[in-house]
PDB file of N, CA and C in Angstrom:
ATOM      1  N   UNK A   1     -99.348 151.011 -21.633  1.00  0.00           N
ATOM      2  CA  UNK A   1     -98.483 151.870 -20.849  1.00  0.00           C
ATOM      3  C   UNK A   1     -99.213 153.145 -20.420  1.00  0.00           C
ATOM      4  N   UNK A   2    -100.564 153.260 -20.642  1.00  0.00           N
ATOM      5  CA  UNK A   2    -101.134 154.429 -19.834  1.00  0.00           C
ATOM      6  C   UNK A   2    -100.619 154.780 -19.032  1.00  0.00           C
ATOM      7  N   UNK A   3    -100.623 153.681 -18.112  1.00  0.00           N
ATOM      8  CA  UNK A   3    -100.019 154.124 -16.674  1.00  0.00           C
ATOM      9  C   UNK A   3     -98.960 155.004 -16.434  1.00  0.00           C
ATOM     10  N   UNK A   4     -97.957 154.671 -17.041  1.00  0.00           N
ATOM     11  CA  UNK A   4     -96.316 154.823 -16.951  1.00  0.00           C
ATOM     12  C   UNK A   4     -96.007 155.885 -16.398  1.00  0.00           C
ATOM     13  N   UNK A   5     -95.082 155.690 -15.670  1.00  0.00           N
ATOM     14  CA  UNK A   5     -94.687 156.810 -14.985  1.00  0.00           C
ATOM     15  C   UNK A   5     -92.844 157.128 -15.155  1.00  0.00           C
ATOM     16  N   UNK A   6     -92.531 158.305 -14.888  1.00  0.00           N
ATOM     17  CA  UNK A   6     -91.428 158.851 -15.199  1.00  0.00           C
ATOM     18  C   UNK A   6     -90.152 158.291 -14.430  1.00  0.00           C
ATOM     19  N   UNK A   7     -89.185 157.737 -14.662  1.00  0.00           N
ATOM     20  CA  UNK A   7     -87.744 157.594 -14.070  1.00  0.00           C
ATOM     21  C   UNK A   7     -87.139 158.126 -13.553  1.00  0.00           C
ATOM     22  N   UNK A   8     -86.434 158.344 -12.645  1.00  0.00           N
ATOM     23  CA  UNK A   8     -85.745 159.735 -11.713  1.00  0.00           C
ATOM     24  C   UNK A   8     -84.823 160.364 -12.907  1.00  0.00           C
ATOM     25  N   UNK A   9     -84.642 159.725 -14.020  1.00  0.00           N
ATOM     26  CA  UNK A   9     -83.151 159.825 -15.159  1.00  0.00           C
ATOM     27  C   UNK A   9     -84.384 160.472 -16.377  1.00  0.00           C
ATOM     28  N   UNK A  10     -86.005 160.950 -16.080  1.00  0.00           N
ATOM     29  CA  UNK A  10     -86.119 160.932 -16.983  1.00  0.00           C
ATOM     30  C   UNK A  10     -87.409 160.122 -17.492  1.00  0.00           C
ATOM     31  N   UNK A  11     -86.983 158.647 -18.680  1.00  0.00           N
ATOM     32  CA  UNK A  11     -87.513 157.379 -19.654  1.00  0.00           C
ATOM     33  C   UNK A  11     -88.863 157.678 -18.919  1.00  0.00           C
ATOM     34  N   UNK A  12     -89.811 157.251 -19.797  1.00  0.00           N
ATOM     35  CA  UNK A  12     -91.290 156.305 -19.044  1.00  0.00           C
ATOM     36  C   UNK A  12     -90.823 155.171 -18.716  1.00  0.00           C
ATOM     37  N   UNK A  13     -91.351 154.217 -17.504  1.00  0.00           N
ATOM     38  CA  UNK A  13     -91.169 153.366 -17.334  1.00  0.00           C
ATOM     39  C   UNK A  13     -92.777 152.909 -16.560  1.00  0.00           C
ATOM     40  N   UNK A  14     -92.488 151.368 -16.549  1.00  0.00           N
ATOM     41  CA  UNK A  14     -93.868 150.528 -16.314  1.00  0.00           C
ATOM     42  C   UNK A  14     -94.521 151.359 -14.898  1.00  0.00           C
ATOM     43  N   UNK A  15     -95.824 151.341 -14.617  1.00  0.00           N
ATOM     44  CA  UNK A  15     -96.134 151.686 -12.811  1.00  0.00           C
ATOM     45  C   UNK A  15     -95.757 150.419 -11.999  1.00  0.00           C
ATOM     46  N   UNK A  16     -95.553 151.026 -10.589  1.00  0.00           N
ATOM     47  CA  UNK A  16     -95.154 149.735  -9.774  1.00  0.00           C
ATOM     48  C   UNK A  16     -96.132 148.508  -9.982  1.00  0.00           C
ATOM     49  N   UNK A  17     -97.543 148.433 -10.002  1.00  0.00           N
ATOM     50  CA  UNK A  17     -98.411 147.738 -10.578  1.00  0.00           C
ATOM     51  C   UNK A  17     -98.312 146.797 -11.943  1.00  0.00           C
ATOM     52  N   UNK A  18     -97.776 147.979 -12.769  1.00  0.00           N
ATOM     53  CA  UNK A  18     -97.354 147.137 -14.060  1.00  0.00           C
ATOM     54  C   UNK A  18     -95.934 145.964 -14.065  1.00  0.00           C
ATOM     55  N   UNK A  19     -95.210 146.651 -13.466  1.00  0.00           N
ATOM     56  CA  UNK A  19     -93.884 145.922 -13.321  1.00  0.00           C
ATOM     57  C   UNK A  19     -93.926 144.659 -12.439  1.00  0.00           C
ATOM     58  N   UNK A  20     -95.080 144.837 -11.331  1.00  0.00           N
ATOM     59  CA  UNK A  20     -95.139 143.715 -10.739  1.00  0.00           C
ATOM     60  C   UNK A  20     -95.877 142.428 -11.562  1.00  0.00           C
ATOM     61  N   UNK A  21     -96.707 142.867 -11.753  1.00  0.00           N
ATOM     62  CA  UNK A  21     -97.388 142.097 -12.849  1.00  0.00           C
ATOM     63  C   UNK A  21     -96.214 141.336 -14.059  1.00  0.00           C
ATOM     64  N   UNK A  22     -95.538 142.285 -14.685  1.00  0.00           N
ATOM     65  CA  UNK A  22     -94.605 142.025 -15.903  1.00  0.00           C
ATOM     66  C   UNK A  22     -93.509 140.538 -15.144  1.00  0.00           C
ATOM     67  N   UNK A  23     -93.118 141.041 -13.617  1.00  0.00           N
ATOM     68  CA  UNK A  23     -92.165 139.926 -13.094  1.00  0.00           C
ATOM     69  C   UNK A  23     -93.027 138.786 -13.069  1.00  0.00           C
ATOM     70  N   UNK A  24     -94.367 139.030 -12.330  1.00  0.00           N
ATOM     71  CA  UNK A  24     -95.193 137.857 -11.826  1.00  0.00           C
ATOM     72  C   UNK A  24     -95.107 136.640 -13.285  1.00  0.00           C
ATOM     73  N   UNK A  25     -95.614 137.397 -14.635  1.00  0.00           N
ATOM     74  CA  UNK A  25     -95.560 136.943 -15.644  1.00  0.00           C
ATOM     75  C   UNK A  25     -94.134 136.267 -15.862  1.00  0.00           C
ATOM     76  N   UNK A  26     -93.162 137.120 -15.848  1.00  0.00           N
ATOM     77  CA  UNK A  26     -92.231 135.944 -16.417  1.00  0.00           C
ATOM     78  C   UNK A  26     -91.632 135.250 -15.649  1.00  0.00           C
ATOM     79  N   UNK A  27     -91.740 135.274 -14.259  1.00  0.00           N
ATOM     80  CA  UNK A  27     -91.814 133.743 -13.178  1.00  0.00           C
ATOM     81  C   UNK A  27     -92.854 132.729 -13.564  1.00  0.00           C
ATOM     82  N   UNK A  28     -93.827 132.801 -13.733  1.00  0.00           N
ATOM     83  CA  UNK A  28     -94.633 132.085 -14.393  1.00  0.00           C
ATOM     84  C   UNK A  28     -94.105 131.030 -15.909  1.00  0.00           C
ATOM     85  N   UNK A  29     -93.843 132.311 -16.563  1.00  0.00           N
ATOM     86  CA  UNK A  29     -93.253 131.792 -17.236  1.00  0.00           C
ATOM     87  C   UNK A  29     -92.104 130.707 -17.588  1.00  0.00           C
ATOM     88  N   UNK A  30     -91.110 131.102 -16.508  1.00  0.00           N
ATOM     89  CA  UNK A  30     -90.269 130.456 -16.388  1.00  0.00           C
ATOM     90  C   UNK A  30     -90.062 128.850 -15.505  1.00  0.00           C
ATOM     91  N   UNK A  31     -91.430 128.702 -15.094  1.00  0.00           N
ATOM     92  CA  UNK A  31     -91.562 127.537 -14.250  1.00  0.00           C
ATOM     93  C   UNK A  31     -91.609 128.040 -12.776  1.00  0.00           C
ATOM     94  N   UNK A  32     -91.341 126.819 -12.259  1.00  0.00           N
ATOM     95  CA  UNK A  32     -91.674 126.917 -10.543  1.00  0.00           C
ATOM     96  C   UNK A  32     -91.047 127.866 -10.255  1.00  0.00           C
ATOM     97  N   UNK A  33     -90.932 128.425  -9.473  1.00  0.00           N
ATOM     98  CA  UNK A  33     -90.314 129.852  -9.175  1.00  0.00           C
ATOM     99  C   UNK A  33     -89.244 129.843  -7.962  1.00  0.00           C
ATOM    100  N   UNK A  34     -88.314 130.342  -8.038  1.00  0.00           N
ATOM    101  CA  UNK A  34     -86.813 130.148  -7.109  1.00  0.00           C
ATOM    102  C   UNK A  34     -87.662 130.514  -5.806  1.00  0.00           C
ATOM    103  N   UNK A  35     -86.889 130.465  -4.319  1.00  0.00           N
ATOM    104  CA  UNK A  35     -87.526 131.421  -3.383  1.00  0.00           C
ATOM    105  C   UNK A  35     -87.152 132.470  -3.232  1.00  0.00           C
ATOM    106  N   UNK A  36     -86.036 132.680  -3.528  1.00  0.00           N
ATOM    107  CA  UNK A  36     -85.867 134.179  -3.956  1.00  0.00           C
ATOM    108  C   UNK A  36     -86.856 134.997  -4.926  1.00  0.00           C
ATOM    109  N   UNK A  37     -87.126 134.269  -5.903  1.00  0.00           N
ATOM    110  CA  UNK A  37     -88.416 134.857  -6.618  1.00  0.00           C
ATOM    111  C   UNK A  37     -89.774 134.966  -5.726  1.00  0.00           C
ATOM    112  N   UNK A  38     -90.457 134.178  -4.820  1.00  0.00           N
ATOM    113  CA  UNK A  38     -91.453 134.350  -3.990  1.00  0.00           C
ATOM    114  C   UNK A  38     -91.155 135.495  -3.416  1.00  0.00           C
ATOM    115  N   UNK A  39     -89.941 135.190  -2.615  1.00  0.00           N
ATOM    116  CA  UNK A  39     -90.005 136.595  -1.699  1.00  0.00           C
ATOM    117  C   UNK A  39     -90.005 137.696  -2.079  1.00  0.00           C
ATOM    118  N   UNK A  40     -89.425 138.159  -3.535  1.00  0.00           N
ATOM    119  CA  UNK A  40     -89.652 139.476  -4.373  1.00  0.00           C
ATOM    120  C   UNK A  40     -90.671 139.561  -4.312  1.00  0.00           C
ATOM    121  N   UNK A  41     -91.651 138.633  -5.139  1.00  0.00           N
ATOM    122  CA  UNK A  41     -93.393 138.792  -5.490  1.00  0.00           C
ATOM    123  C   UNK A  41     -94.243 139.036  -4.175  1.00  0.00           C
ATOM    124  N   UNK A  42     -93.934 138.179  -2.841  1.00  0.00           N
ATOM    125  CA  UNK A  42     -94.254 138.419  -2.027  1.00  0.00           C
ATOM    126  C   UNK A  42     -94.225 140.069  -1.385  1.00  0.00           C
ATOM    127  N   UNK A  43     -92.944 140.394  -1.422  1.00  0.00           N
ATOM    128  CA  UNK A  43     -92.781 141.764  -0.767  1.00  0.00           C
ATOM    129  C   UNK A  43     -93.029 143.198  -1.573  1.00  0.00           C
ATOM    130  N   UNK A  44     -93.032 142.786  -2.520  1.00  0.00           N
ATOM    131  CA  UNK A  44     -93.753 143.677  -3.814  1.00  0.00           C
ATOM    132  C   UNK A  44     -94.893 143.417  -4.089  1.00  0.00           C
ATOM    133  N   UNK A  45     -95.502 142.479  -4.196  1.00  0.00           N
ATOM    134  CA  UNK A  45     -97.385 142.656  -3.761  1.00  0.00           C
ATOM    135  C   UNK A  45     -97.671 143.023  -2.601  1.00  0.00           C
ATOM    136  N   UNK A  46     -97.037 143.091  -1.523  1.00  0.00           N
ATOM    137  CA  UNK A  46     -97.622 143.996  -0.151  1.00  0.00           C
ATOM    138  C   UNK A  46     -96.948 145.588  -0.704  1.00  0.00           C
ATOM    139  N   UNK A  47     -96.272 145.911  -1.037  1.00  0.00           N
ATOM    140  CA  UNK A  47     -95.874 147.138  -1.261  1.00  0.00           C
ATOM    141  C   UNK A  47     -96.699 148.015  -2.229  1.00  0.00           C
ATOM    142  N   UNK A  48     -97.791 147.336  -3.145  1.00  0.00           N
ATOM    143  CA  UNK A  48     -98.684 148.154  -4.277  1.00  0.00           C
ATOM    144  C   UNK A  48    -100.075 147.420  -3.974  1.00  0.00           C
ATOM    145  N   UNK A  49    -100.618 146.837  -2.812  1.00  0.00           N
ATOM    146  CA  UNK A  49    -101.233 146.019  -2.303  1.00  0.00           C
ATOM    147  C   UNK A  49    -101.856 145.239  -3.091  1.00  0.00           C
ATOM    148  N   UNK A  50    -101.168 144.423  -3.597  1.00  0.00           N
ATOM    149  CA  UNK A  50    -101.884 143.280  -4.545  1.00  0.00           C
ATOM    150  C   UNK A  50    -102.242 142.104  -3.488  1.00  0.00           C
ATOM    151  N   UNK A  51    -102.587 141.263  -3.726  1.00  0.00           N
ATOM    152  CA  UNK A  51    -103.193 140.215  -2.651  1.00  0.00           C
ATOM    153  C   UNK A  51    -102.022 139.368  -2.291  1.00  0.00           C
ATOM    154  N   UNK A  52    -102.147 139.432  -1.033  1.00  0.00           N
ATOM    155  CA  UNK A  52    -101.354 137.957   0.015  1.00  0.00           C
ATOM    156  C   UNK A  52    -101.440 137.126  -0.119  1.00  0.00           C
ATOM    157  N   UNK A  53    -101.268 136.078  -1.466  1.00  0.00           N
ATOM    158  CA  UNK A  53    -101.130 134.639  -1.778  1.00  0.00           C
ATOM    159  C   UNK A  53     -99.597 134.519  -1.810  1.00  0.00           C
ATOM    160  N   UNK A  54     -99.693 132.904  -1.601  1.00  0.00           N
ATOM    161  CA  UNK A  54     -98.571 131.885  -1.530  1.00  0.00           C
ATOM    162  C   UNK A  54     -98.352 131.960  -2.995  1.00  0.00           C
ATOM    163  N   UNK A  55     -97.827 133.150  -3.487  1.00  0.00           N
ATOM    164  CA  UNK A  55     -97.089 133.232  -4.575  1.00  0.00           C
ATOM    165  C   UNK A  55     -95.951 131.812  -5.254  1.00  0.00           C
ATOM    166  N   UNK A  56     -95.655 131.043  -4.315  1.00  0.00           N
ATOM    167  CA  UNK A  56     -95.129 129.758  -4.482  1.00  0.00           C
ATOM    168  C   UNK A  56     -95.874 128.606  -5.457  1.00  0.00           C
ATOM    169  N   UNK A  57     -97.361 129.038  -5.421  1.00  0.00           N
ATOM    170  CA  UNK A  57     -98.370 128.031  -5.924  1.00  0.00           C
ATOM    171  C   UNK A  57     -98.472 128.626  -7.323  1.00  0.00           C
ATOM    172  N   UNK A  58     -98.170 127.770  -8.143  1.00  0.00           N
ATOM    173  CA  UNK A  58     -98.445 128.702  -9.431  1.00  0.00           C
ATOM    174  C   UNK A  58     -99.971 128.563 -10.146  1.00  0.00           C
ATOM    175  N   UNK A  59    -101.016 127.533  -9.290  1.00  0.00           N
ATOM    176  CA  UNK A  59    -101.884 128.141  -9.966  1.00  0.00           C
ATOM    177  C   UNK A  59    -102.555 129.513  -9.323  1.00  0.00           C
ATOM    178  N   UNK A  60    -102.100 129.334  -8.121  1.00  0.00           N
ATOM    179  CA  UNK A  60    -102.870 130.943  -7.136  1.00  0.00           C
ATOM    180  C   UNK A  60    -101.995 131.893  -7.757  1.00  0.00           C
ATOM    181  N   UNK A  61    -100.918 132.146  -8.068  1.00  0.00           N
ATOM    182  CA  UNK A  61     -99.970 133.149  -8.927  1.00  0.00           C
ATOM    183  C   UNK A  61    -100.407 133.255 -10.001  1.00  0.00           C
ATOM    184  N   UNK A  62    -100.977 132.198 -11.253  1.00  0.00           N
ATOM    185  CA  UNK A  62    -101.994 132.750 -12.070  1.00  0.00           C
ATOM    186  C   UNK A  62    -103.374 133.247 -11.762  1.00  0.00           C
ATOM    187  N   UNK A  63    -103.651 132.747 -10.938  1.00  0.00           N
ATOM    188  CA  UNK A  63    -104.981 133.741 -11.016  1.00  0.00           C
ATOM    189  C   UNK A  63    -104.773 135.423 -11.083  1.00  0.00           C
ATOM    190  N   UNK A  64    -103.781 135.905  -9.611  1.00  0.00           N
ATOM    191  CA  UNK A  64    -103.784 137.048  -9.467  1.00  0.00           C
ATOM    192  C   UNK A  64    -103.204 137.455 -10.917  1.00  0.00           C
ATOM    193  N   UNK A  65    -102.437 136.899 -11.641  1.00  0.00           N
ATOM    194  CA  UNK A  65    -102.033 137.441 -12.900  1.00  0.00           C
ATOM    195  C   UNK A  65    -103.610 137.366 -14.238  1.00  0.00           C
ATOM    196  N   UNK A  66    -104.016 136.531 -14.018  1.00  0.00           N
ATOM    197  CA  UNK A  66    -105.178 136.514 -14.554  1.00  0.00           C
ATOM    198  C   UNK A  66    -106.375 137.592 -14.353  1.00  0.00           C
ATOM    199  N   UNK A  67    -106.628 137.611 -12.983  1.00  0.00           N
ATOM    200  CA  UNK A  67    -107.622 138.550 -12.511  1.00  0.00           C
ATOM    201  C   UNK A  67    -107.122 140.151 -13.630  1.00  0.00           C
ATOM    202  N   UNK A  68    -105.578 140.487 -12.827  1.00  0.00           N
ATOM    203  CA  UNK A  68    -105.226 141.502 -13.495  1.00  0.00           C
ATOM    204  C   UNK A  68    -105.598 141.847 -14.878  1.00  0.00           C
ATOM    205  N   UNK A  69    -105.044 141.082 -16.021  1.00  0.00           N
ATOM    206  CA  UNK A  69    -105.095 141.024 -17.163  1.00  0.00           C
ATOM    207  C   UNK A  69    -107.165 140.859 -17.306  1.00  0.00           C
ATOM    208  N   UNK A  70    -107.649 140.357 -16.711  1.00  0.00           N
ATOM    209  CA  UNK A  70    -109.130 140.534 -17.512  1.00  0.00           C
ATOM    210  C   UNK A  70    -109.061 142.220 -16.459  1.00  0.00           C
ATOM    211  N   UNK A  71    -108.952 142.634 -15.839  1.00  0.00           N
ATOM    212  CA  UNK A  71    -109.081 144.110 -15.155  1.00  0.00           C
ATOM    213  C   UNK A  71    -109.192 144.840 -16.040  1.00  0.00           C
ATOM    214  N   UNK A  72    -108.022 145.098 -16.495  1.00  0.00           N
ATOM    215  CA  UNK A  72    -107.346 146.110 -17.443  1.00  0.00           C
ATOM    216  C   UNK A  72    -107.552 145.386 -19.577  1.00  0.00           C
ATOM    217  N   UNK A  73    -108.055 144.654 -19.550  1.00  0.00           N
ATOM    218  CA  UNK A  73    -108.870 143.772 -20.817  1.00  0.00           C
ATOM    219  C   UNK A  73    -107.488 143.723 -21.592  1.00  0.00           C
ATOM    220  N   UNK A  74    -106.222 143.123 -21.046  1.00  0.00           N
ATOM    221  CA  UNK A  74    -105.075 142.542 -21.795  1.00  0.00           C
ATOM    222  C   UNK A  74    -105.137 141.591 -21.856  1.00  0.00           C
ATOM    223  N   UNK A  75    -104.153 140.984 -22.170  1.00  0.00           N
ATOM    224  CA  UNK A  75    -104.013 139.217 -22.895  1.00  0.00           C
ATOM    225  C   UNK A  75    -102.860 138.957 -23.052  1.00  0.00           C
ATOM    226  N   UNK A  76    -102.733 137.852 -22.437  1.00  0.00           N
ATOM    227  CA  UNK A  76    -101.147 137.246 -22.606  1.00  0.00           C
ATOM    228  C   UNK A  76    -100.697 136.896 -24.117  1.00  0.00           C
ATOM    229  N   UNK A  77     -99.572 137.128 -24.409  1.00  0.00           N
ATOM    230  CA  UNK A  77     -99.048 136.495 -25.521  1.00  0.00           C
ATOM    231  C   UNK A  77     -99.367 134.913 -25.766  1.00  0.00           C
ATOM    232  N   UNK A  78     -99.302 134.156 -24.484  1.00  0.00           N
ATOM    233  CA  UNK A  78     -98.772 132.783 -24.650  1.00  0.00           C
ATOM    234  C   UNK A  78     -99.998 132.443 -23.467  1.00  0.00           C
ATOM    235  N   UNK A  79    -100.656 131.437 -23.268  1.00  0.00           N
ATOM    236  CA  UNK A  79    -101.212 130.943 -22.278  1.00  0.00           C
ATOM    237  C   UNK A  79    -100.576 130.138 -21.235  1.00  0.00           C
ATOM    238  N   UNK A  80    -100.546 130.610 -20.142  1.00  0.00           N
ATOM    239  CA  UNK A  80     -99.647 130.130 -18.703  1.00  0.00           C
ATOM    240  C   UNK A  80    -100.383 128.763 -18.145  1.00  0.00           C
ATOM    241  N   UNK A  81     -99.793 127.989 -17.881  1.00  0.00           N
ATOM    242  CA  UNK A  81    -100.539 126.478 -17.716  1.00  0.00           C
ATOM    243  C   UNK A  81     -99.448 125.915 -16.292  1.00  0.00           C
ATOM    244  N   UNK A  82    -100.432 125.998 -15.508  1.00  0.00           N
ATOM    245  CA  UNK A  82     -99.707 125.559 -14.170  1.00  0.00           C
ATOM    246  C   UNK A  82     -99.156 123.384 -14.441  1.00  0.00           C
ATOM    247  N   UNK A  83     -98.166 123.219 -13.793  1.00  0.00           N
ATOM    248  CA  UNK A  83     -97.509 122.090 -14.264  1.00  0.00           C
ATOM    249  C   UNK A  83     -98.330 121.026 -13.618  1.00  0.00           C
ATOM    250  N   UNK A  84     -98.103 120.173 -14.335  1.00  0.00           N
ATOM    251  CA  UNK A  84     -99.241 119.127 -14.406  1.00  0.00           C
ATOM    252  C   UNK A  84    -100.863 119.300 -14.989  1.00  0.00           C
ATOM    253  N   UNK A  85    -100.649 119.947 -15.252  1.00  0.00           N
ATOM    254  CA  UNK A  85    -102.259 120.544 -15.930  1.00  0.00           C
ATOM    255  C   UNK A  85    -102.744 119.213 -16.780  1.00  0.00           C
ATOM    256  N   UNK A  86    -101.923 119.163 -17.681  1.00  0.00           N
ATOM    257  CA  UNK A  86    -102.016 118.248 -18.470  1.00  0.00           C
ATOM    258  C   UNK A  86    -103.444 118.284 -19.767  1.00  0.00           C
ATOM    259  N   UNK A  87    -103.730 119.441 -20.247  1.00  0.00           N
ATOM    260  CA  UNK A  87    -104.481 119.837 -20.739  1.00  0.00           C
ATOM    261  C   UNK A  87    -104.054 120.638 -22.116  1.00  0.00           C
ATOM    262  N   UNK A  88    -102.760 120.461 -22.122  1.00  0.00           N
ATOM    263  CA  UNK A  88    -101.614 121.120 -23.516  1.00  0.00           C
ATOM    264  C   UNK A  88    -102.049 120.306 -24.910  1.00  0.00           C
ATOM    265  N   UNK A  89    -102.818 121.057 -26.010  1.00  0.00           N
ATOM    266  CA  UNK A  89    -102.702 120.824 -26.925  1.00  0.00           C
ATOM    267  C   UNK A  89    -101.494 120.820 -27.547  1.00  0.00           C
ATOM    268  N   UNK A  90    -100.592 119.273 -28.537  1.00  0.00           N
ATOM    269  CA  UNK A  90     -99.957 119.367 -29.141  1.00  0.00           C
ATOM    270  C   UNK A  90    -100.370 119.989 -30.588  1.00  0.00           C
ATOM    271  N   UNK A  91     -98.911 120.182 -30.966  1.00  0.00           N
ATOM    272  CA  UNK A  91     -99.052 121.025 -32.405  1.00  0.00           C
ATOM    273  C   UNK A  91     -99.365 120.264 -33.412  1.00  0.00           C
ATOM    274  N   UNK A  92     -99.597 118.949 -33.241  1.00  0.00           N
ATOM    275  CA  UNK A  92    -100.285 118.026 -34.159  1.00  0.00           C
ATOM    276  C   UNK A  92    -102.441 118.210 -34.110  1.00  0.00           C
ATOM    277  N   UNK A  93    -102.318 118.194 -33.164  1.00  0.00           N
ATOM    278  CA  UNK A  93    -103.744 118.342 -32.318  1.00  0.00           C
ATOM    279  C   UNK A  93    -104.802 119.669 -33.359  1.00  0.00           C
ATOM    280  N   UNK A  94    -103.192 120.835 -32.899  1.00  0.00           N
ATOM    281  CA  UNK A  94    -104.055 122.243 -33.340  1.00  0.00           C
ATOM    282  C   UNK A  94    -104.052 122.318 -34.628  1.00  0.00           C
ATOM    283  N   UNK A  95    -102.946 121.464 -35.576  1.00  0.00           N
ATOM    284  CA  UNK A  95    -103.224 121.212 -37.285  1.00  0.00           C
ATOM    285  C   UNK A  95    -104.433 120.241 -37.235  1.00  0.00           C
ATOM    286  N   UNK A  96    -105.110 119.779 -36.729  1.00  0.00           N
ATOM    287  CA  UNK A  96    -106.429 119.101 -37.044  1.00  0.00           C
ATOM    288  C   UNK A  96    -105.367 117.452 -37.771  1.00  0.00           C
ATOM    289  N   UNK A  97    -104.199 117.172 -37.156  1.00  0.00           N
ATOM    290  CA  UNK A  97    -103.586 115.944 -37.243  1.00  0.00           C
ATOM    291  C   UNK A  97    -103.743 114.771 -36.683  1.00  0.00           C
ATOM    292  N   UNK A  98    -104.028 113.553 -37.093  1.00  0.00           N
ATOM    293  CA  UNK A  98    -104.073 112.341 -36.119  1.00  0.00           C
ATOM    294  C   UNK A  98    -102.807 112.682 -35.591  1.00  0.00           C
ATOM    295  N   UNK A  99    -102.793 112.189 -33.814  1.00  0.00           N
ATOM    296  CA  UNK A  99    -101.280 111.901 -32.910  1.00  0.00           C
ATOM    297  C   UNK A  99    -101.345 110.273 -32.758  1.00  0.00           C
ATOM    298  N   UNK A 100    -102.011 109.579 -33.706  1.00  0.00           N
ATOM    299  CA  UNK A 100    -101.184 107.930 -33.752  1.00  0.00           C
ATOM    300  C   UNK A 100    -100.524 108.372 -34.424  1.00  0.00           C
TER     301      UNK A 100
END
């Protein structure tokens, strides 16, 4: 929260930068993303000039979330895996378990 900047009421709150980032993340999170969600991400990355991708694509939506996070040397809680990846270790896998 370096960044943070003050609330008209006051609180710290995230920078426009941070907050965009924080949504980008939990669209991501949440799967394919509504179009109502694009067009937020869309019109709020031109507004703090983050890059003009088809925010629709979630692996081009991770990157720019990626790029960010190695920028600023954060780290996601959880690793974001665009669908179909198909590269998901099960929790049998990461105990060093046979999956027959």
């Amino acid at each position: 929260m370096a960044s943070r900047v003050r609330d008209t009421t006051g609180p710290f709150v995230p920078s426009p930068e941070q907050a965009f980032h924080a949504l980008l993340h939990a669209t991501l999170a949440d799967g394919r993303p509504s179009l109502e969600q694009v067009r937020q991400l869309a019109q709020t990355a031109q507004a703090i000039g983050a890059p003009a991708v088809d925010y629709a694509d979630p692996v081009t939506a991770a990157a720019v979330l990626d790029d960010f996070l190695d920028r600023h040397d954060y780290r996601s809680a959880y690793a974001l895996q665009a669908p179909g990846a198909g590269n998901r270790v099960g929790r049998g896998r990461r105990l060093g378990r046979s999956t027959r």
